[in-house]
C-alpha atoms as a PDB file:
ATOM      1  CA  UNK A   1      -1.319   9.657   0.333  1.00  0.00           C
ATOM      2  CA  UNK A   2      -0.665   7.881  -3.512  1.00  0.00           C
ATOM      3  CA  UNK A   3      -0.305   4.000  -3.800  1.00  0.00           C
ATOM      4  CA  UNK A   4       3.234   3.175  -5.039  1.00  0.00           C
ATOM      5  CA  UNK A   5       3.424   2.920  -8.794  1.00  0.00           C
ATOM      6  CA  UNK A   6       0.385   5.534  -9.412  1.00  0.00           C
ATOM      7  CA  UNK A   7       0.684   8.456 -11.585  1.00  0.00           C
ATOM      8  CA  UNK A   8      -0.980  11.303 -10.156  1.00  0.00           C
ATOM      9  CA  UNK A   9      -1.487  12.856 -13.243  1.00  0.00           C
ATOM     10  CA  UNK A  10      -4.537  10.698 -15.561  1.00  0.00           C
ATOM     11  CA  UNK A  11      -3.908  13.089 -18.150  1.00  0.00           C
ATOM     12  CA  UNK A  12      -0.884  12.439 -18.734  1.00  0.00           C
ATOM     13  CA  UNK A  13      -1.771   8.768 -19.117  1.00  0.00           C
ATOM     14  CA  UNK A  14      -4.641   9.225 -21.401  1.00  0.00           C
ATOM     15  CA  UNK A  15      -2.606  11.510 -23.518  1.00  0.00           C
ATOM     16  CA  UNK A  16      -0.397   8.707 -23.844  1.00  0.00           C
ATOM     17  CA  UNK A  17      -2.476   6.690 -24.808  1.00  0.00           C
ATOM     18  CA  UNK A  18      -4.649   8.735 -27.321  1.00  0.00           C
ATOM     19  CA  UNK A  19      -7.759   8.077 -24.820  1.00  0.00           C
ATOM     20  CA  UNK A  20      -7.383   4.281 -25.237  1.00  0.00           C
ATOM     21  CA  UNK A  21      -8.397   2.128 -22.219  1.00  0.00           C
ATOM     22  CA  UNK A  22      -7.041  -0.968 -23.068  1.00  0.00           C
ATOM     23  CA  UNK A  23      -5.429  -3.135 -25.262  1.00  0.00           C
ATOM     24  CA  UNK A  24      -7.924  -4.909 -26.685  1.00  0.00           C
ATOM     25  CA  UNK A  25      -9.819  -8.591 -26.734  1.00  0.00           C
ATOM     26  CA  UNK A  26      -7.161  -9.985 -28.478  1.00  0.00           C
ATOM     27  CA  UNK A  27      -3.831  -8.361 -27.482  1.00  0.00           C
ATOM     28  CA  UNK A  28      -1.155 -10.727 -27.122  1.00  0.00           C
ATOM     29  CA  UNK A  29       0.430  -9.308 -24.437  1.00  0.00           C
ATOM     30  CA  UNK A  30       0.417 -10.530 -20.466  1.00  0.00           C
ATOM     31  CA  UNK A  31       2.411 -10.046 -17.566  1.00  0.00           C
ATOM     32  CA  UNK A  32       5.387 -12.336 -18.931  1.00  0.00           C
ATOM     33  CA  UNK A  33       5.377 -12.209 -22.699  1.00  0.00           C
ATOM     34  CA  UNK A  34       8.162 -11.469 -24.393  1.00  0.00           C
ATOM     35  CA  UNK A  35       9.033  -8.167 -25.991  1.00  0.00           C
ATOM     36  CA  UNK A  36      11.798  -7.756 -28.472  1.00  0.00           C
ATOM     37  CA  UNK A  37      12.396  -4.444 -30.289  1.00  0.00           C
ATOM     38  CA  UNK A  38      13.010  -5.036 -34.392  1.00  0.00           C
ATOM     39  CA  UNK A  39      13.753  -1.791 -35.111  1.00  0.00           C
ATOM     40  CA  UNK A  40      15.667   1.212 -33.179  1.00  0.00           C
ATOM     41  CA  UNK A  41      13.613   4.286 -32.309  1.00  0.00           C
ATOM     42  CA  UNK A  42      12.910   6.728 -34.964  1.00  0.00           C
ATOM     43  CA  UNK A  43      13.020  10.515 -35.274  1.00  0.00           C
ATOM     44  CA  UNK A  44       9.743  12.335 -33.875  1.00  0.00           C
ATOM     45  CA  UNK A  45       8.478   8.774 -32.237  1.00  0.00           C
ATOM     46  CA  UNK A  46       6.523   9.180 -28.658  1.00  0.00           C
ATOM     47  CA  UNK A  47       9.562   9.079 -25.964  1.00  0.00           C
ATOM     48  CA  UNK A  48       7.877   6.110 -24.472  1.00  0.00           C
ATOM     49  CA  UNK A  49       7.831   4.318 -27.863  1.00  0.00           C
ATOM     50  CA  UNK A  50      10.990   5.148 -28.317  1.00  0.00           C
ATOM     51  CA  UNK A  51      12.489   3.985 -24.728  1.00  0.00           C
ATOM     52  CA  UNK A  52      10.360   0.541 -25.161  1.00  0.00           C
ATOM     53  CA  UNK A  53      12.193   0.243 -28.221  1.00  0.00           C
ATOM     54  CA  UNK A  54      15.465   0.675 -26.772  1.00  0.00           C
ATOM     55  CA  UNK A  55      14.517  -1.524 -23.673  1.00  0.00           C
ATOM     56  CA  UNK A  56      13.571  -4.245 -25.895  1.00  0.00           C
ATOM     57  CA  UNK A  57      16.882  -4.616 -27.510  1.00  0.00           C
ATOM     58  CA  UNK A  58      17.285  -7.896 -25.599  1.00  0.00           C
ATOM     59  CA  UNK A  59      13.935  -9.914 -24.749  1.00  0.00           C
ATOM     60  CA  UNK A  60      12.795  -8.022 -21.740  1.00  0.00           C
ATOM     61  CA  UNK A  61       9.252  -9.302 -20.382  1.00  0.00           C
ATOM     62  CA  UNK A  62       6.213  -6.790 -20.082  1.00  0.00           C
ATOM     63  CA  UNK A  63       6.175  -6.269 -16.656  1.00  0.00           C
ATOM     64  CA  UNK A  64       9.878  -5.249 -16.831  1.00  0.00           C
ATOM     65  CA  UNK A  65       9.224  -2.932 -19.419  1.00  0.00           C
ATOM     66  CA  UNK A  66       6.733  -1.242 -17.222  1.00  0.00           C
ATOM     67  CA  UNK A  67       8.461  -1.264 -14.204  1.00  0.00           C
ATOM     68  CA  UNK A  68      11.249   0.541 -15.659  1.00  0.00           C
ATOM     69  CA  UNK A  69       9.103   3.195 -17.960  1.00  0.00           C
ATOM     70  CA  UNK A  70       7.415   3.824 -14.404  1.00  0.00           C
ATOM     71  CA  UNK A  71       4.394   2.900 -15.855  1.00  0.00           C
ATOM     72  CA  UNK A  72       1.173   1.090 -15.235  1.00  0.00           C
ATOM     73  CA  UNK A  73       1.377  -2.252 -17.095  1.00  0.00           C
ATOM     74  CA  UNK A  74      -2.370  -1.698 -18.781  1.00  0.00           C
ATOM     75  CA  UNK A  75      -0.778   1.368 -19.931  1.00  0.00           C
ATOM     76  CA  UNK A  76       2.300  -0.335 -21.048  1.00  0.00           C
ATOM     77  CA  UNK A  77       0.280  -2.702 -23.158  1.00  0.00           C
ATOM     78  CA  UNK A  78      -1.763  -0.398 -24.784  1.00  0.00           C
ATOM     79  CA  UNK A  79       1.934   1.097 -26.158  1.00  0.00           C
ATOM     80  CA  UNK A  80       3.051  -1.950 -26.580  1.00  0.00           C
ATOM     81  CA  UNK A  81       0.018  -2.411 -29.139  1.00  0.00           C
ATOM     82  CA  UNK A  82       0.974   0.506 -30.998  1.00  0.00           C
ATOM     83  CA  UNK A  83       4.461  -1.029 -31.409  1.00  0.00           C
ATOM     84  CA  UNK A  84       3.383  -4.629 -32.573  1.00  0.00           C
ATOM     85  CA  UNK A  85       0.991  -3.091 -35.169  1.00  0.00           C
ATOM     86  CA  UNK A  86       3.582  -0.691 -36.188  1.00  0.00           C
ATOM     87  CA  UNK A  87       5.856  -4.063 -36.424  1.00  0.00           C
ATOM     88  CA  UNK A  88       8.167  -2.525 -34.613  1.00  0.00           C
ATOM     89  CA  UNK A  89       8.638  -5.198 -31.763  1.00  0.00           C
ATOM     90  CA  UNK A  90       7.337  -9.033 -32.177  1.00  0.00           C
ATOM     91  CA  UNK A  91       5.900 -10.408 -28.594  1.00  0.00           C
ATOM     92  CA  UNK A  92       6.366 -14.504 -27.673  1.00  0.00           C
ATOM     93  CA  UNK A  93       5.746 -16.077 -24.577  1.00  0.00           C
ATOM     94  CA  UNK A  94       8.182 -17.850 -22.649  1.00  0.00           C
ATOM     95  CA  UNK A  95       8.916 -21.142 -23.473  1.00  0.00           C
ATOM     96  CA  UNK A  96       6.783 -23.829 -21.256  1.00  0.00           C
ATOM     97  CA  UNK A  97       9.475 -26.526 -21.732  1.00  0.00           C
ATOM     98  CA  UNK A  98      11.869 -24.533 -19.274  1.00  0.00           C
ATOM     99  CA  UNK A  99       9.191 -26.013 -16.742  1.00  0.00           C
ATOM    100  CA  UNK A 100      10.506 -29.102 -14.719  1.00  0.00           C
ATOM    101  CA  UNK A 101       9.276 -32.301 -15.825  1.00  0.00           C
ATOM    102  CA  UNK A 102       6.250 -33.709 -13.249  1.00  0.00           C
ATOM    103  CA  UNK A 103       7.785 -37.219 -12.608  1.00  0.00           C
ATOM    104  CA  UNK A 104      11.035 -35.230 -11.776  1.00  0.00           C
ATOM    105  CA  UNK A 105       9.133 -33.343  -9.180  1.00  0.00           C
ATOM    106  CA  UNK A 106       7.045 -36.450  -8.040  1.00  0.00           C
ATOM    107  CA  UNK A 107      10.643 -37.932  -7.282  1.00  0.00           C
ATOM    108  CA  UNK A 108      12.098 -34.973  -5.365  1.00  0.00           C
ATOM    109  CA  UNK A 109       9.152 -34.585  -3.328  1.00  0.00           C
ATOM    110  CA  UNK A 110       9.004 -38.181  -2.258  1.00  0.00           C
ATOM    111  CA  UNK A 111      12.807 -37.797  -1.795  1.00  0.00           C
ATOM    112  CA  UNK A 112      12.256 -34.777   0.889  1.00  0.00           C
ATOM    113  CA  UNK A 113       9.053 -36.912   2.276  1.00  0.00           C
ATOM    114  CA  UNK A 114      11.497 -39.570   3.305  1.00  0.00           C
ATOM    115  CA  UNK A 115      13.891 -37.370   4.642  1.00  0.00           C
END
């Protein structure tokens, strides 16, 4: 019985990713950075290249971009590698301002403790 998510074919994984194990040390990329294509795909590019490109149109976070390529996300990074080198997509993280403010949250919870 497979795991959800596996490939049963390793080949075809390492062919994608020309033997490569992982991104590297200092790969930019984690479960929720974002992606965002700066080019379209080009003529005779890898297919999965070409539909992260076309994903990435709009910011779309690394774990989306795996889940729909139906890939494993180690896999996905090592692609997504190729890409940023290539500068063909830039990578940011989210923003950690859209996180609430502590006091805010101080105040709610005291608010729901004295309900």
């Amino acid at each position: 019985m497979s795991r959800p998510g596996r490939d049963d074919a390793p080949d075809r994984l390492y062919t994608l990713t020309g033997g490569r194990s992982g991104a590297g040390p200092d790969s930019p990329f984690d479960l929720v950075t974002l992606v965002v294509a700066e080019c379209g795909p080009a003529p005779g590019m890898q297919s999965e290249h070409a539909a992260i490109l076309r994903l990435a149109q709009t910011p779309a976070a690394v774990v989306e971009v795996a889940a729909e390529l139906g890939l494993p996300v180690s896999i996905t990074k090592i692609l997504l590698s190729d890409l940023l080198a290539a500068g063909r997509v830039s990578a940011r993280h989210p923003r950690s301002s859209a996180l609430p403010d502590p006091d805010i949250l101080e105040q709610v919870l005291v608010g729901l403790r004295s309900l």
